[in-house]
Structure formats: structure tokens, C-alpha cells
N, C-alpha and C. Protein backbone atom coordinates (compact mmCIF):
# COMPACT_ATOMS: atom_id res chain seq x y z
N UNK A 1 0.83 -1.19 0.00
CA UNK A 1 0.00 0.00 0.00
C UNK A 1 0.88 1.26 0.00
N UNK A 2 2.11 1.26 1.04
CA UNK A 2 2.97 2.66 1.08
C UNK A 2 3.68 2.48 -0.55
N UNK A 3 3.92 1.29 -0.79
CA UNK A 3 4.79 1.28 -2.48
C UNK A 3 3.46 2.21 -3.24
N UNK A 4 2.53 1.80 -3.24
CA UNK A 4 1.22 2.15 -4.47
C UNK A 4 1.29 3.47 -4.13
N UNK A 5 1.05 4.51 -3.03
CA UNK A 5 0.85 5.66 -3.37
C UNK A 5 2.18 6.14 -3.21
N UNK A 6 3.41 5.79 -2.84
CA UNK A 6 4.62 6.56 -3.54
C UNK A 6 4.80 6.60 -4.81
N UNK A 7 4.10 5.58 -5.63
CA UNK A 7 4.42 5.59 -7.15
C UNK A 7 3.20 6.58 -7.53
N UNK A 8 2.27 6.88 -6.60
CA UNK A 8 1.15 7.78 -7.22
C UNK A 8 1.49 8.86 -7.03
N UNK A 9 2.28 9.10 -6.27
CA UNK A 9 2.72 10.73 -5.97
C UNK A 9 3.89 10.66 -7.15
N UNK A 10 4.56 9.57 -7.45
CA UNK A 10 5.54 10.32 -8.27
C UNK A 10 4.84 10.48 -9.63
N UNK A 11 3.99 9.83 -10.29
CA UNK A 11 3.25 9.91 -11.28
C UNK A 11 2.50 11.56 -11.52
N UNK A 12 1.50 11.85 -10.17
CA UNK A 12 1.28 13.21 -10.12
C UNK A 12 2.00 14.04 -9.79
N UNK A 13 1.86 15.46 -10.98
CA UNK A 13 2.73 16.84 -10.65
C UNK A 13 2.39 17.88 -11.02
N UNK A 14 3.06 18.40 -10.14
CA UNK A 14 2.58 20.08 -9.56
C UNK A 14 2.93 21.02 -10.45
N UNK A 15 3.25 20.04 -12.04
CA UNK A 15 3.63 21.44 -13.24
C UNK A 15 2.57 22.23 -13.30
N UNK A 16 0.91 22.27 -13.49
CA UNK A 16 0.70 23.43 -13.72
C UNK A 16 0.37 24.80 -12.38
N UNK A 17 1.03 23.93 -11.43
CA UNK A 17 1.09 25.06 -9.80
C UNK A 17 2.39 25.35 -10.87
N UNK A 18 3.75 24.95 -10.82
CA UNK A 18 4.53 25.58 -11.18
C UNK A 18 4.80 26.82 -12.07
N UNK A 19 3.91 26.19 -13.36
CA UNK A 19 3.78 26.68 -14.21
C UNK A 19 3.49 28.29 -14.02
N UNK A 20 1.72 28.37 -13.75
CA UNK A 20 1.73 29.49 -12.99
C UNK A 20 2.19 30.23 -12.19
N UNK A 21 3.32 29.65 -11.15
CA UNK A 21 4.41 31.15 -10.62
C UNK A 21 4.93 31.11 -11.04
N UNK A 22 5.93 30.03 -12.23
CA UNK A 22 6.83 30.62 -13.58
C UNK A 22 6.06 32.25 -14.24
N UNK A 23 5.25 32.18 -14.63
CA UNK A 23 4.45 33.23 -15.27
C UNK A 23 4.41 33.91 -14.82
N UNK A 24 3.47 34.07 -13.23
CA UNK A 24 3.81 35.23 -12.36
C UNK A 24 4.86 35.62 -11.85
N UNK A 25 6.41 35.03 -11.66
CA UNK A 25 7.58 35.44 -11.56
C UNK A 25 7.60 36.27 -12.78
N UNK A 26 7.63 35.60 -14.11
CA UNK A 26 8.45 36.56 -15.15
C UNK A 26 7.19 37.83 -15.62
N UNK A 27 5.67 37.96 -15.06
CA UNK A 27 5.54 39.16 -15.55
C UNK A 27 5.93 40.00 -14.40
N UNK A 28 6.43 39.85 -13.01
CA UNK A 28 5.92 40.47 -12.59
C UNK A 28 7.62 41.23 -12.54
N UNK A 29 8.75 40.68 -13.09
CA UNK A 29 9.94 41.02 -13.45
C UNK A 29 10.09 41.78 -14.81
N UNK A 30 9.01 40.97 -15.99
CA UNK A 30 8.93 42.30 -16.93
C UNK A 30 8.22 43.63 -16.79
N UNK A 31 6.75 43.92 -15.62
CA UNK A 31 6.83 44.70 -15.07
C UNK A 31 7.22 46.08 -14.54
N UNK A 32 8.70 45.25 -13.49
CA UNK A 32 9.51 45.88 -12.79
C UNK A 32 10.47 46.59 -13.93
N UNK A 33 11.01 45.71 -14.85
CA UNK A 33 11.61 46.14 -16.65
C UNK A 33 11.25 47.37 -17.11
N UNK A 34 9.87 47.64 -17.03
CA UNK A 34 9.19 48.46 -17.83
C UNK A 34 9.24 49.62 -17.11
N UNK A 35 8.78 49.86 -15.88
CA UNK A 35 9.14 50.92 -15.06
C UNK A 35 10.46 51.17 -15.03
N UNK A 36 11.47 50.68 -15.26
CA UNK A 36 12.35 51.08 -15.12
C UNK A 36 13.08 51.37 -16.16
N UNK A 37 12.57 50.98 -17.71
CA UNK A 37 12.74 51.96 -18.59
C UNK A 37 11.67 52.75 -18.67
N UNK A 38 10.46 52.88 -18.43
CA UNK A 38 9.63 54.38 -18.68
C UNK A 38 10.51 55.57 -17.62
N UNK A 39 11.19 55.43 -16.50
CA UNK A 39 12.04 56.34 -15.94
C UNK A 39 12.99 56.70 -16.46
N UNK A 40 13.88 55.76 -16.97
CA UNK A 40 14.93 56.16 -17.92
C UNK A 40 14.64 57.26 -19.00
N UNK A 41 13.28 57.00 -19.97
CA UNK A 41 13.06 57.15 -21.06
C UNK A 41 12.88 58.53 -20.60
N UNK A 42 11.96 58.69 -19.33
CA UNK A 42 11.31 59.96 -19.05
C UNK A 42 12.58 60.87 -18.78
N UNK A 43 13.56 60.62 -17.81
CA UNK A 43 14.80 61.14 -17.65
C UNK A 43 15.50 61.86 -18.58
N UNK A 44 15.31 61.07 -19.64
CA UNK A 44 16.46 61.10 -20.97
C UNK A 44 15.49 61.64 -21.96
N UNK A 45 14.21 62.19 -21.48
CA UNK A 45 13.40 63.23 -22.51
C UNK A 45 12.80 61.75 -23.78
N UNK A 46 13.31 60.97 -23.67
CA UNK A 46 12.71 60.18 -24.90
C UNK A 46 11.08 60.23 -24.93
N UNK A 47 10.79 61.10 -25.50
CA UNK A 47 8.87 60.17 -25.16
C UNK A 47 8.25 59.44 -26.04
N UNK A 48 8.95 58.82 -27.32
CA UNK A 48 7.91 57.51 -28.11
C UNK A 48 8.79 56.58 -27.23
N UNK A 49 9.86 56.24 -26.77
CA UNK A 49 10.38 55.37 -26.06
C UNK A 49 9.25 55.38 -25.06
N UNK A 50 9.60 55.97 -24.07
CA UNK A 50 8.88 56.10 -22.74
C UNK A 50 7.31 55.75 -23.49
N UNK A 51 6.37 56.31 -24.26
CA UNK A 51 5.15 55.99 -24.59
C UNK A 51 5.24 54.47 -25.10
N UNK A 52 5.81 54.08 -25.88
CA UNK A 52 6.27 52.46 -25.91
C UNK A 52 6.31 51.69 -24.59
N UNK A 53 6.97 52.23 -23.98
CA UNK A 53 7.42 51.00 -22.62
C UNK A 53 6.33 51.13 -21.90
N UNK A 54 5.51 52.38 -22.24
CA UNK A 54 4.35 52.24 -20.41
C UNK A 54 3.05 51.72 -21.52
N UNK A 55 3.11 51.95 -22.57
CA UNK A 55 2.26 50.59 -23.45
C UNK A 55 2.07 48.95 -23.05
N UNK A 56 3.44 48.71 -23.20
CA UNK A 56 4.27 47.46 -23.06
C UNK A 56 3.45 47.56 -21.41
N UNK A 57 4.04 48.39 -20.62
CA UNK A 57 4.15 48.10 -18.92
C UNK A 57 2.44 47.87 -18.83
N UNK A 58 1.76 49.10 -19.22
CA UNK A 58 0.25 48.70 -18.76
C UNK A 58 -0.67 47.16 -19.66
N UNK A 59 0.32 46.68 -20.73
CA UNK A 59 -0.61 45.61 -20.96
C UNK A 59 -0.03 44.50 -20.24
N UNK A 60 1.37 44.46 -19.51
CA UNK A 60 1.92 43.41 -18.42
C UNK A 60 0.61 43.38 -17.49
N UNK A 61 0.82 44.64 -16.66
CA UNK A 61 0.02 45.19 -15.72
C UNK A 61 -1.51 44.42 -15.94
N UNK A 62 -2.09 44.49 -16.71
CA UNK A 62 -3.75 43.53 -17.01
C UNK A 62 -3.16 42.05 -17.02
N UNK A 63 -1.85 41.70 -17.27
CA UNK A 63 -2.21 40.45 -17.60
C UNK A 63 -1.46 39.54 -16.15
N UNK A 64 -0.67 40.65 -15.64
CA UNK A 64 -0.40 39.92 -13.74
C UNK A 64 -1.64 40.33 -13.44
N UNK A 65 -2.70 41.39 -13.45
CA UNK A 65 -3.84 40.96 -12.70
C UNK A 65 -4.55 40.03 -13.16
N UNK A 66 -4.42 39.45 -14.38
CA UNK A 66 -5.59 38.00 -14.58
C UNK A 66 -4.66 36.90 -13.99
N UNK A 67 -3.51 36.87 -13.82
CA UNK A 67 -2.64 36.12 -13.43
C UNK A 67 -2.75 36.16 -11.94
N UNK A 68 -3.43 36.99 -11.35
CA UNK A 68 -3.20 37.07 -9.76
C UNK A 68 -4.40 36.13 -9.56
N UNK A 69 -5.21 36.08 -10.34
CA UNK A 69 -6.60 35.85 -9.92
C UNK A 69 -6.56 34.01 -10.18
N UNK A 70 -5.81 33.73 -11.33
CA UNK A 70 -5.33 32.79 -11.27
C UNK A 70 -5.18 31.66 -10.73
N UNK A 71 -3.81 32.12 -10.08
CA UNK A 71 -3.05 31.71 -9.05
C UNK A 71 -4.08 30.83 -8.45
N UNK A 72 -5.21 30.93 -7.65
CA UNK A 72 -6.37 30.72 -6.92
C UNK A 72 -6.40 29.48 -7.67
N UNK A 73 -7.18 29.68 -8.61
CA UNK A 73 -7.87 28.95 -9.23
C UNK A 73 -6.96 27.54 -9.82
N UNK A 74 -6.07 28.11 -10.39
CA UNK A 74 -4.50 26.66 -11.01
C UNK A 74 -4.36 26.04 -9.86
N UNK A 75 -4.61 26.08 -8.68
CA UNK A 75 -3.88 25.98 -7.22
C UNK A 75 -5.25 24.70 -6.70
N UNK A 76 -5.89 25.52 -6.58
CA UNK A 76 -7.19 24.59 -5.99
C UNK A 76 -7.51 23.33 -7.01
N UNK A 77 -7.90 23.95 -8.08
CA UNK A 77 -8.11 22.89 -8.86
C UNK A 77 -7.00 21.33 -9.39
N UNK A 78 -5.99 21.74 -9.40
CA UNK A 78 -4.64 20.94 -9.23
C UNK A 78 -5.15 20.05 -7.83
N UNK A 79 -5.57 20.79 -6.58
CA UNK A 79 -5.35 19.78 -5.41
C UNK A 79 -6.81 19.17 -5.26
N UNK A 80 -7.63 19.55 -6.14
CA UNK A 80 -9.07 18.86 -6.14
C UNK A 80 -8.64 17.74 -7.11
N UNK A 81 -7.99 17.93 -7.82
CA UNK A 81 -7.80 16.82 -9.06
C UNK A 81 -6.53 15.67 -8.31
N UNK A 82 -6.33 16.85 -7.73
CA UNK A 82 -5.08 15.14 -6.87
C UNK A 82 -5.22 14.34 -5.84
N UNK A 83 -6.36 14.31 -5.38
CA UNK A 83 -7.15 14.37 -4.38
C UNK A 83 -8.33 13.32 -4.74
N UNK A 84 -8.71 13.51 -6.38
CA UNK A 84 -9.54 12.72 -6.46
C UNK A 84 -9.06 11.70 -7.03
């Protein structure tokens, strides 16, 4: 019985929990990217740069918030499904 569900745990995995804070790690680092060239840009007078990057930054910005909401949902459902 302890052999059968060690081979069931190694069979099931937590790629798409992973998955999802892969994603939310890297937007929330491209993000941080973007602010920190729209400051640059703004600094250095560029403004189609700077209007580019806070383009770029505010469509990150919508897509870590569908990603926050997420999180929840990839999370629960993963441990309802491993569970059953």
C-alpha cells in the first residue's frame, strides 16, 4: 500500500502550480523592466520610447492581474484533481 501511493505521488505533478508562478515570476519582473525603462526614457526626454514602454508596462500590468486571480484557481483545482 505505502509502495502504491509513492508511485502515485511520483506519477502526479505540480507542473501546472509551477507553471503558474513561472508566469507570475516573469511578468511580474517584466513589469519591474518596464518601469524602469519608462524612468529612464522619461529622464532622458525620450517620449515615443517612454510611450512604448508604459504601453508594453500597462498591458503586463492587465495580464499579472488576470494572473493574480489565477493563481487561486491553477492551485485549488490541481489539489481537487489530486485528491480525487
Amino acid at each position: 500500500m505505502g509502495f502504491e501511493q509513492t508511485m502515485t505521488g511520483i506519477m502526479v505533478s505540480d507542473e501546472p502550480v509551477k507553471g503558474i508562478l513561472a508566469l507570475h515570476t516573469f511578468t511580474q519582473m517584466a513589469i519591474g523592466s518596464y518601469k524602469i525603462l519608462v524612468a529612464a526614457a522619461d529622464s532622458t526626454g525620450d517620449q515615443d520610447v517612454k510611450k512604448t514602454c508604459q504601453t508594453i508596462l500597462d498591458v503586463s500590468e492587465r495580464r499579472a492581474a488576470w494572473i493574480e486571480k489565477e493563481l487561486d484557481c491553477v492551485t485549488r483545482t490541481f489539489l481537487t484533481a489530486k485528491a480525487a
